[in-house]
PDB file of N, CA and C in Angstrom:
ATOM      1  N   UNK A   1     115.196 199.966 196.454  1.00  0.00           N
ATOM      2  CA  UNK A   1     114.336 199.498 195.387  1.00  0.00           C
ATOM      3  C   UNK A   1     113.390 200.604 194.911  1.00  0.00           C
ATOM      4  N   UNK A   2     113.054 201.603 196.276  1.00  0.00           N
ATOM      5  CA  UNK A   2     112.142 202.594 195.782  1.00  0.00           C
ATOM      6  C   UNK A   2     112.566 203.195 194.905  1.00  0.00           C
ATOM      7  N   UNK A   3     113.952 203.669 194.825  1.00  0.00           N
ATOM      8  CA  UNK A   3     114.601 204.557 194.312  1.00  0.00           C
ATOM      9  C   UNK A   3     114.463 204.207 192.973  1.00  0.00           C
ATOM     10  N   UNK A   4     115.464 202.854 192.722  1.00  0.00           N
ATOM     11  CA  UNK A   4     115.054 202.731 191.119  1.00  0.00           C
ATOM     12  C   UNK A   4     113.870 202.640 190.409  1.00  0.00           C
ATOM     13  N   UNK A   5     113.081 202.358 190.938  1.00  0.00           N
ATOM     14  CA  UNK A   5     111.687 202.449 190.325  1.00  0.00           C
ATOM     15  C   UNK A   5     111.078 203.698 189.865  1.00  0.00           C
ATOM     16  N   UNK A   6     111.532 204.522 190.985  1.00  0.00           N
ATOM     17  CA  UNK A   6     111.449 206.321 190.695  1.00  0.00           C
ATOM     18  C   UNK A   6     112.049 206.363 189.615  1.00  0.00           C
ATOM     19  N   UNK A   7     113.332 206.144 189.376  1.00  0.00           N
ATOM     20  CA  UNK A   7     114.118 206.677 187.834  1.00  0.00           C
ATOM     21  C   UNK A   7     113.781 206.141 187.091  1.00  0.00           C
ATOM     22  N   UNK A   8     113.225 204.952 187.267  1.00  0.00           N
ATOM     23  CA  UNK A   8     112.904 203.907 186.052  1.00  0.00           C
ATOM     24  C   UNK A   8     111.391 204.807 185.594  1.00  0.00           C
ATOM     25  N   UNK A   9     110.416 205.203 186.260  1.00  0.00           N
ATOM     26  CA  UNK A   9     109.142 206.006 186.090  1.00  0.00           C
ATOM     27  C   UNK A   9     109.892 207.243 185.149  1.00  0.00           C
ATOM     28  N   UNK A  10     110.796 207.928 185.949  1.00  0.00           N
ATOM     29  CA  UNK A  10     111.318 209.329 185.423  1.00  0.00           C
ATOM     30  C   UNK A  10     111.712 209.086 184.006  1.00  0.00           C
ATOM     31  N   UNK A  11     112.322 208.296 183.759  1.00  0.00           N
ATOM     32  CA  UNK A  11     112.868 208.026 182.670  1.00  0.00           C
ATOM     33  C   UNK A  11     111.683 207.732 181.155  1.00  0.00           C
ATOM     34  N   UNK A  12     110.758 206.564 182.008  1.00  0.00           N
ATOM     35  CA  UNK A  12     109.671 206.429 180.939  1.00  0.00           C
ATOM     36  C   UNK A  12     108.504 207.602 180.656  1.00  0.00           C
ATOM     37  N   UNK A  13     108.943 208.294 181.507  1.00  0.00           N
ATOM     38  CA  UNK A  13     108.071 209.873 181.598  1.00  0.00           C
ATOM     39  C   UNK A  13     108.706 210.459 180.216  1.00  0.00           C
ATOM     40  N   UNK A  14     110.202 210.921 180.471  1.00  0.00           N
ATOM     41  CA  UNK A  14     110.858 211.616 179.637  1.00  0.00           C
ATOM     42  C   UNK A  14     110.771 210.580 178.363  1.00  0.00           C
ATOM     43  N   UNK A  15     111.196 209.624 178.166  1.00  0.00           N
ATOM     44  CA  UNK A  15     110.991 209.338 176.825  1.00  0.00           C
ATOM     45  C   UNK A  15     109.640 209.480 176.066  1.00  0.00           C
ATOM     46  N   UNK A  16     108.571 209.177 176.761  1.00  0.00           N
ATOM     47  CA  UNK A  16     107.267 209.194 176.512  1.00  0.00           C
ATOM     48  C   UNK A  16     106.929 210.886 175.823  1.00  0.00           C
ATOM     49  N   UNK A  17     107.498 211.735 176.698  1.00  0.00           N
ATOM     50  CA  UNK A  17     107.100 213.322 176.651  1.00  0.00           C
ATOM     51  C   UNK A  17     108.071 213.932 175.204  1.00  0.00           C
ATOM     52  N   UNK A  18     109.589 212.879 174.883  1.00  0.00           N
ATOM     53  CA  UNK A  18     110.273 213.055 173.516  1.00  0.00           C
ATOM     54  C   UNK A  18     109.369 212.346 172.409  1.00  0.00           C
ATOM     55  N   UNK A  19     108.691 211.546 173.199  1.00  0.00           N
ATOM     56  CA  UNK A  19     107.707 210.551 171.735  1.00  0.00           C
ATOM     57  C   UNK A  19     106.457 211.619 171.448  1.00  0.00           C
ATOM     58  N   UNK A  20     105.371 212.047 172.414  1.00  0.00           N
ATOM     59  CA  UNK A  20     105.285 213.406 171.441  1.00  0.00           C
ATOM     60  C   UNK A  20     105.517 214.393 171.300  1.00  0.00           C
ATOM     61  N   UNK A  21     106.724 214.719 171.504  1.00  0.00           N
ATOM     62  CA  UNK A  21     107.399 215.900 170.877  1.00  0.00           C
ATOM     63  C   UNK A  21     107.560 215.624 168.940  1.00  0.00           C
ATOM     64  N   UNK A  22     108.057 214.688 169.248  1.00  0.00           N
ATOM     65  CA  UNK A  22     108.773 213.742 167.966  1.00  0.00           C
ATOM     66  C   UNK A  22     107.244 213.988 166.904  1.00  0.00           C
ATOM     67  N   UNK A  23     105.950 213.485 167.413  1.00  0.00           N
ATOM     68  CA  UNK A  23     104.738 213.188 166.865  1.00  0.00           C
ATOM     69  C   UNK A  23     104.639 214.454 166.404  1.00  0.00           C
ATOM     70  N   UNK A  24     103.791 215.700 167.168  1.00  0.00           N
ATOM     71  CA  UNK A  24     103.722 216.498 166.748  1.00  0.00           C
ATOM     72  C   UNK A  24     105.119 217.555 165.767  1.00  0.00           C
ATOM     73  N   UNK A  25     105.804 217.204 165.953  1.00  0.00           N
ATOM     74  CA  UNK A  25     106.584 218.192 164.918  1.00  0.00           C
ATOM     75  C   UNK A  25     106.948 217.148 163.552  1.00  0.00           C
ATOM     76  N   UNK A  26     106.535 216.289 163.358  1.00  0.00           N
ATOM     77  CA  UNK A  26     105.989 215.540 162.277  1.00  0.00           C
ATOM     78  C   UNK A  26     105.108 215.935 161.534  1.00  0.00           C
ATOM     79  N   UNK A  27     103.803 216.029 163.001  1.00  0.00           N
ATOM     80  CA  UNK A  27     102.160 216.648 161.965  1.00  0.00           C
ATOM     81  C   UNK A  27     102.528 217.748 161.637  1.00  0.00           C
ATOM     82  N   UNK A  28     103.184 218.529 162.330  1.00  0.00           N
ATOM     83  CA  UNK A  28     103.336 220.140 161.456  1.00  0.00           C
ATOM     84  C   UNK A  28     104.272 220.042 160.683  1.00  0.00           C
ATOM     85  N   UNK A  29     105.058 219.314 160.248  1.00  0.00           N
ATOM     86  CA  UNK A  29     105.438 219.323 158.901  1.00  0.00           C
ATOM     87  C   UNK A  29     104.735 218.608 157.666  1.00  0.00           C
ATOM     88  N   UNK A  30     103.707 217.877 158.058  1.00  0.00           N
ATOM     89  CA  UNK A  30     102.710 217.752 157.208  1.00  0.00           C
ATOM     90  C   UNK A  30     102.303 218.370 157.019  1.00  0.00           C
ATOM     91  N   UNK A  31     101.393 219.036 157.673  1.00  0.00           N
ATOM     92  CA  UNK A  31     100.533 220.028 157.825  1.00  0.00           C
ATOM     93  C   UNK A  31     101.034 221.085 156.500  1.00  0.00           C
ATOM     94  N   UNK A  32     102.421 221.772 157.001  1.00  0.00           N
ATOM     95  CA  UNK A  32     102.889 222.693 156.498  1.00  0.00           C
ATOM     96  C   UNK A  32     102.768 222.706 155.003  1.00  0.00           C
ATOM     97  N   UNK A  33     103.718 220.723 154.704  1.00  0.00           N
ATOM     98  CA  UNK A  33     103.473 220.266 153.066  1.00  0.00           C
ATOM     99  C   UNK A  33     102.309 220.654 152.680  1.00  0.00           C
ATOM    100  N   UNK A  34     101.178 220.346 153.261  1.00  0.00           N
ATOM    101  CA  UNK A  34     100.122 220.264 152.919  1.00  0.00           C
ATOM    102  C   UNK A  34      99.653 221.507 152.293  1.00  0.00           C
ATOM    103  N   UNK A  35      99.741 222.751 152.976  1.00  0.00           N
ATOM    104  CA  UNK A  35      99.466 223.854 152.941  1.00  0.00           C
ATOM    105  C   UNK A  35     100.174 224.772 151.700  1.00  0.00           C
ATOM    106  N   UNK A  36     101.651 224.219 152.044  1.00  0.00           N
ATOM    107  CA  UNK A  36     102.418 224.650 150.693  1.00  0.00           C
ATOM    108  C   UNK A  36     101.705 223.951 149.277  1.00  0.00           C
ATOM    109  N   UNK A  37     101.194 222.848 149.248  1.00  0.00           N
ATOM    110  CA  UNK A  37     100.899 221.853 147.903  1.00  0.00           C
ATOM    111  C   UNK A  37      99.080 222.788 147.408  1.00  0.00           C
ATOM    112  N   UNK A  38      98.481 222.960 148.840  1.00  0.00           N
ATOM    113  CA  UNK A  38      97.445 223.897 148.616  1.00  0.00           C
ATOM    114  C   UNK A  38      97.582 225.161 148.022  1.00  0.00           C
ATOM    115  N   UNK A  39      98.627 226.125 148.527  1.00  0.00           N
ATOM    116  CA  UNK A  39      99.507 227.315 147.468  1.00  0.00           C
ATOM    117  C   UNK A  39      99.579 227.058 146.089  1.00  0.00           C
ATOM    118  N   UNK A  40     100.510 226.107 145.724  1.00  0.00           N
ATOM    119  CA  UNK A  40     100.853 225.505 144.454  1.00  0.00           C
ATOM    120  C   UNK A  40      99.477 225.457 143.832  1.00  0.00           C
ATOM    121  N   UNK A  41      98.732 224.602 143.891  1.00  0.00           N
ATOM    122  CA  UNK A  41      97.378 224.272 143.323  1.00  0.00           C
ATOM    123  C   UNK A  41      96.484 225.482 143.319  1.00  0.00           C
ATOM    124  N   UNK A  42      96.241 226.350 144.224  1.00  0.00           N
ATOM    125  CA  UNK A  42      95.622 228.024 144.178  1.00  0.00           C
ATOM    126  C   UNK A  42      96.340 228.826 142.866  1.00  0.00           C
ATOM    127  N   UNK A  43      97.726 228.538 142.909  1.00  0.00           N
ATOM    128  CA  UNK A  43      98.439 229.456 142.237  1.00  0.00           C
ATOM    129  C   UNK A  43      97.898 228.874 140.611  1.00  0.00           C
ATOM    130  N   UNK A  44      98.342 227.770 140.403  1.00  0.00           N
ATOM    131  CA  UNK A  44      98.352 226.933 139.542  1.00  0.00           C
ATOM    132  C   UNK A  44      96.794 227.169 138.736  1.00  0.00           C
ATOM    133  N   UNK A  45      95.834 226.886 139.173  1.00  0.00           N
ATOM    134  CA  UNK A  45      94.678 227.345 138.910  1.00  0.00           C
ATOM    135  C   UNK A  45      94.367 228.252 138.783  1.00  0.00           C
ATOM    136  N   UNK A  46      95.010 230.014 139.234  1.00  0.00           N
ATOM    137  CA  UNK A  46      94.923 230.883 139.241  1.00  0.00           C
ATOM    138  C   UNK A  46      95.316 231.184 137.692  1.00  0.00           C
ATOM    139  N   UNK A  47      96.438 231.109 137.369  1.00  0.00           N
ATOM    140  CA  UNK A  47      97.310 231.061 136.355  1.00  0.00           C
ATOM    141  C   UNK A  47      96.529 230.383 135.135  1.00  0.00           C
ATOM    142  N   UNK A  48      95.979 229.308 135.025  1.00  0.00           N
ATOM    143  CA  UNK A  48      94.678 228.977 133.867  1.00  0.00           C
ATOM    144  C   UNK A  48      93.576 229.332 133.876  1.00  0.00           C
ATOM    145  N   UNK A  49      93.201 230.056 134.773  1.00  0.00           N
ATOM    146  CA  UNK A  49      92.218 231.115 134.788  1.00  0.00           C
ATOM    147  C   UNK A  49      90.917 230.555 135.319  1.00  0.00           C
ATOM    148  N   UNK A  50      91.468 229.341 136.312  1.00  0.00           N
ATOM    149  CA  UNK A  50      90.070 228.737 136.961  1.00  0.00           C
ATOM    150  C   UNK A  50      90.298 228.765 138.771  1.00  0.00           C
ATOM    151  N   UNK A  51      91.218 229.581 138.725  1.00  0.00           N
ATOM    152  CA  UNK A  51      91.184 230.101 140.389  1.00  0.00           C
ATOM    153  C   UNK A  51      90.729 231.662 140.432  1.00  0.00           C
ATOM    154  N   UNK A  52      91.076 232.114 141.650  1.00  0.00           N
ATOM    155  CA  UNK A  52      90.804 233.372 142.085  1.00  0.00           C
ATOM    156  C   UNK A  52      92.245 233.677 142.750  1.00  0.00           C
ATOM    157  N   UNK A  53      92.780 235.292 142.891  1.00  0.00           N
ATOM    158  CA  UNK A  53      93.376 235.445 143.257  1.00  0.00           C
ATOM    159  C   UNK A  53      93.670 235.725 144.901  1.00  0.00           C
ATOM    160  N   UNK A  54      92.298 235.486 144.963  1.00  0.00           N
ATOM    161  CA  UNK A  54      91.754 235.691 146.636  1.00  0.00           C
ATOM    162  C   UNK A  54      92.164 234.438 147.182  1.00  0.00           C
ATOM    163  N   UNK A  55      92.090 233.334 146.564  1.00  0.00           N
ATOM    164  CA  UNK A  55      92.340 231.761 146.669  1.00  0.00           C
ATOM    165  C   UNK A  55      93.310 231.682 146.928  1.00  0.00           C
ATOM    166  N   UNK A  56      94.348 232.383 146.023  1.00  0.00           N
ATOM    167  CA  UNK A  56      95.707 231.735 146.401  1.00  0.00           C
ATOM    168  C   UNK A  56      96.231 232.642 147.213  1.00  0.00           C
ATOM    169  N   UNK A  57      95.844 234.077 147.151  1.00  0.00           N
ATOM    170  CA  UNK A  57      96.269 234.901 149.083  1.00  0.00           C
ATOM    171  C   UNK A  57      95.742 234.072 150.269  1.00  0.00           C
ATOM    172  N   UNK A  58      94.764 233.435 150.035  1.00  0.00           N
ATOM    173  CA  UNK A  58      94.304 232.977 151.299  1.00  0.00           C
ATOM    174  C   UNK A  58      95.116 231.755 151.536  1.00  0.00           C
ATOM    175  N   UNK A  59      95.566 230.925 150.832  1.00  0.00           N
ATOM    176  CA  UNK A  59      96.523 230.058 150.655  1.00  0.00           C
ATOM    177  C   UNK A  59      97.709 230.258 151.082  1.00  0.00           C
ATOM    178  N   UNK A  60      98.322 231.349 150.594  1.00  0.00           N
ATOM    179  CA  UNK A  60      99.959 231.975 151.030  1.00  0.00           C
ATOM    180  C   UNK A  60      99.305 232.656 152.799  1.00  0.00           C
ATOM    181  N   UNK A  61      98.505 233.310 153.331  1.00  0.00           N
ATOM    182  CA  UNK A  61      98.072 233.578 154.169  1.00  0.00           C
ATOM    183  C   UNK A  61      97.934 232.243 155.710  1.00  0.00           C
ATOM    184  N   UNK A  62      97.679 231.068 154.874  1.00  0.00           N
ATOM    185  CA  UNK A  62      97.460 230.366 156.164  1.00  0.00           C
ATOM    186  C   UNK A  62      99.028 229.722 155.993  1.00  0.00           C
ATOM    187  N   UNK A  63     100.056 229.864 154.657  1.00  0.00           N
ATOM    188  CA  UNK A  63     100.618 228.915 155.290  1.00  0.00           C
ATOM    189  C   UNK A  63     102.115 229.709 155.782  1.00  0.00           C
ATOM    190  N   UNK A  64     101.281 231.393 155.951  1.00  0.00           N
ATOM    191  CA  UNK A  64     102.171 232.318 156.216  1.00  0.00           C
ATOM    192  C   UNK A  64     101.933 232.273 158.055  1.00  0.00           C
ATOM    193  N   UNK A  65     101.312 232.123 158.376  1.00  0.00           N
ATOM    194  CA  UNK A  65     100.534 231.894 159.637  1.00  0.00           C
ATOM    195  C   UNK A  65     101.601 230.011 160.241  1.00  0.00           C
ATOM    196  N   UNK A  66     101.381 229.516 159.658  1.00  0.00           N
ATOM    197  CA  UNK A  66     101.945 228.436 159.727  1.00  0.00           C
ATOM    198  C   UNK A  66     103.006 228.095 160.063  1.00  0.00           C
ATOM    199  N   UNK A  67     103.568 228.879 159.110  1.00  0.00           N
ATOM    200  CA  UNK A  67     105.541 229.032 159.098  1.00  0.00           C
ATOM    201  C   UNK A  67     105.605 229.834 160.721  1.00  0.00           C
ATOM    202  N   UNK A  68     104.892 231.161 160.950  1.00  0.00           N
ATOM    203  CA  UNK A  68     104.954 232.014 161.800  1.00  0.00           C
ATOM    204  C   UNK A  68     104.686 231.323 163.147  1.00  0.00           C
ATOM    205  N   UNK A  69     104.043 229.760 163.474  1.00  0.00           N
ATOM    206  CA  UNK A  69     103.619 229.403 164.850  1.00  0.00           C
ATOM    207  C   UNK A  69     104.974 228.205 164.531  1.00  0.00           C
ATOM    208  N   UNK A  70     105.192 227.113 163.692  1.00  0.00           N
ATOM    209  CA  UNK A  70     106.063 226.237 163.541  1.00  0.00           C
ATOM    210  C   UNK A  70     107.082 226.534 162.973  1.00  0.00           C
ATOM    211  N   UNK A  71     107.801 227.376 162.451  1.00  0.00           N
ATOM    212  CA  UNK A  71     108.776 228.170 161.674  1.00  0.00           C
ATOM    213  C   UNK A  71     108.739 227.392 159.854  1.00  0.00           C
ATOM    214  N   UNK A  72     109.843 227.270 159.351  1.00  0.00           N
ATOM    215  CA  UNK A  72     109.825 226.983 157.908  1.00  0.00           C
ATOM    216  C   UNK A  72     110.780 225.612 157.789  1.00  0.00           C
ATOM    217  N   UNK A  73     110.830 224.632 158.866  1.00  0.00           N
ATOM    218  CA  UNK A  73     111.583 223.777 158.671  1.00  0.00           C
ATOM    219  C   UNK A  73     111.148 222.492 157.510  1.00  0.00           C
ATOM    220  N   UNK A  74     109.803 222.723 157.445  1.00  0.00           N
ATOM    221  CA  UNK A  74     109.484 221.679 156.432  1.00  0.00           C
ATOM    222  C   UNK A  74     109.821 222.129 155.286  1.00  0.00           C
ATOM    223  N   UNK A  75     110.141 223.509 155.117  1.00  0.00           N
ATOM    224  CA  UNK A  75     110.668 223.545 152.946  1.00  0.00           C
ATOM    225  C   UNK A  75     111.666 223.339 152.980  1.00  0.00           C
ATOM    226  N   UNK A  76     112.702 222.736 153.899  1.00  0.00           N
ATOM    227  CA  UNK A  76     114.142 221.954 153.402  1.00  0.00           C
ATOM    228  C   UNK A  76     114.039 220.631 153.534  1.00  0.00           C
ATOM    229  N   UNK A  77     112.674 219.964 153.982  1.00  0.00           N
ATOM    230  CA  UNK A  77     112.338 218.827 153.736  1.00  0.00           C
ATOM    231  C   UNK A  77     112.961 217.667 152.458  1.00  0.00           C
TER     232      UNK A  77
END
């Protein structure tokens, strides 16, 4: 009886430890959207002449940083 209870624990361990796996590589593909839609809007504003161009480097900068810790799986989203 001990035994199964052990696997039965092991088991709800491992699924538990795939549930946030699952979570977080969700938020960082938010995240990422997020960051890309922040680009767009830097750029975008840049371009009508009510951004800065510092704005939208700093923009391509974090979500160059971004891609570089989570890779680029959210732009085939």
């Amino acid at each position: 009886m001990a035994g199964f209870l052990d696997r039965a624990k092991e088991q709800a361990q491992q699924a538990l430890q795939q549930g946030k796996q699952k979570v977080d590589e969700v938020q960082a593909q938010r995240a990422g959207g997020d960051l890309l839609k922040k680009l767009g809007a830097a750029y975008y504003a840049e371009q009508r002449g009510k951004g800065s161009g510092q704005a939208t480097q700093d923009a391509l900068n974090a979500l160059e940083a971004h891609i570089a810790v989570h890779g680029d799986g959210f732009l085939r989203g």
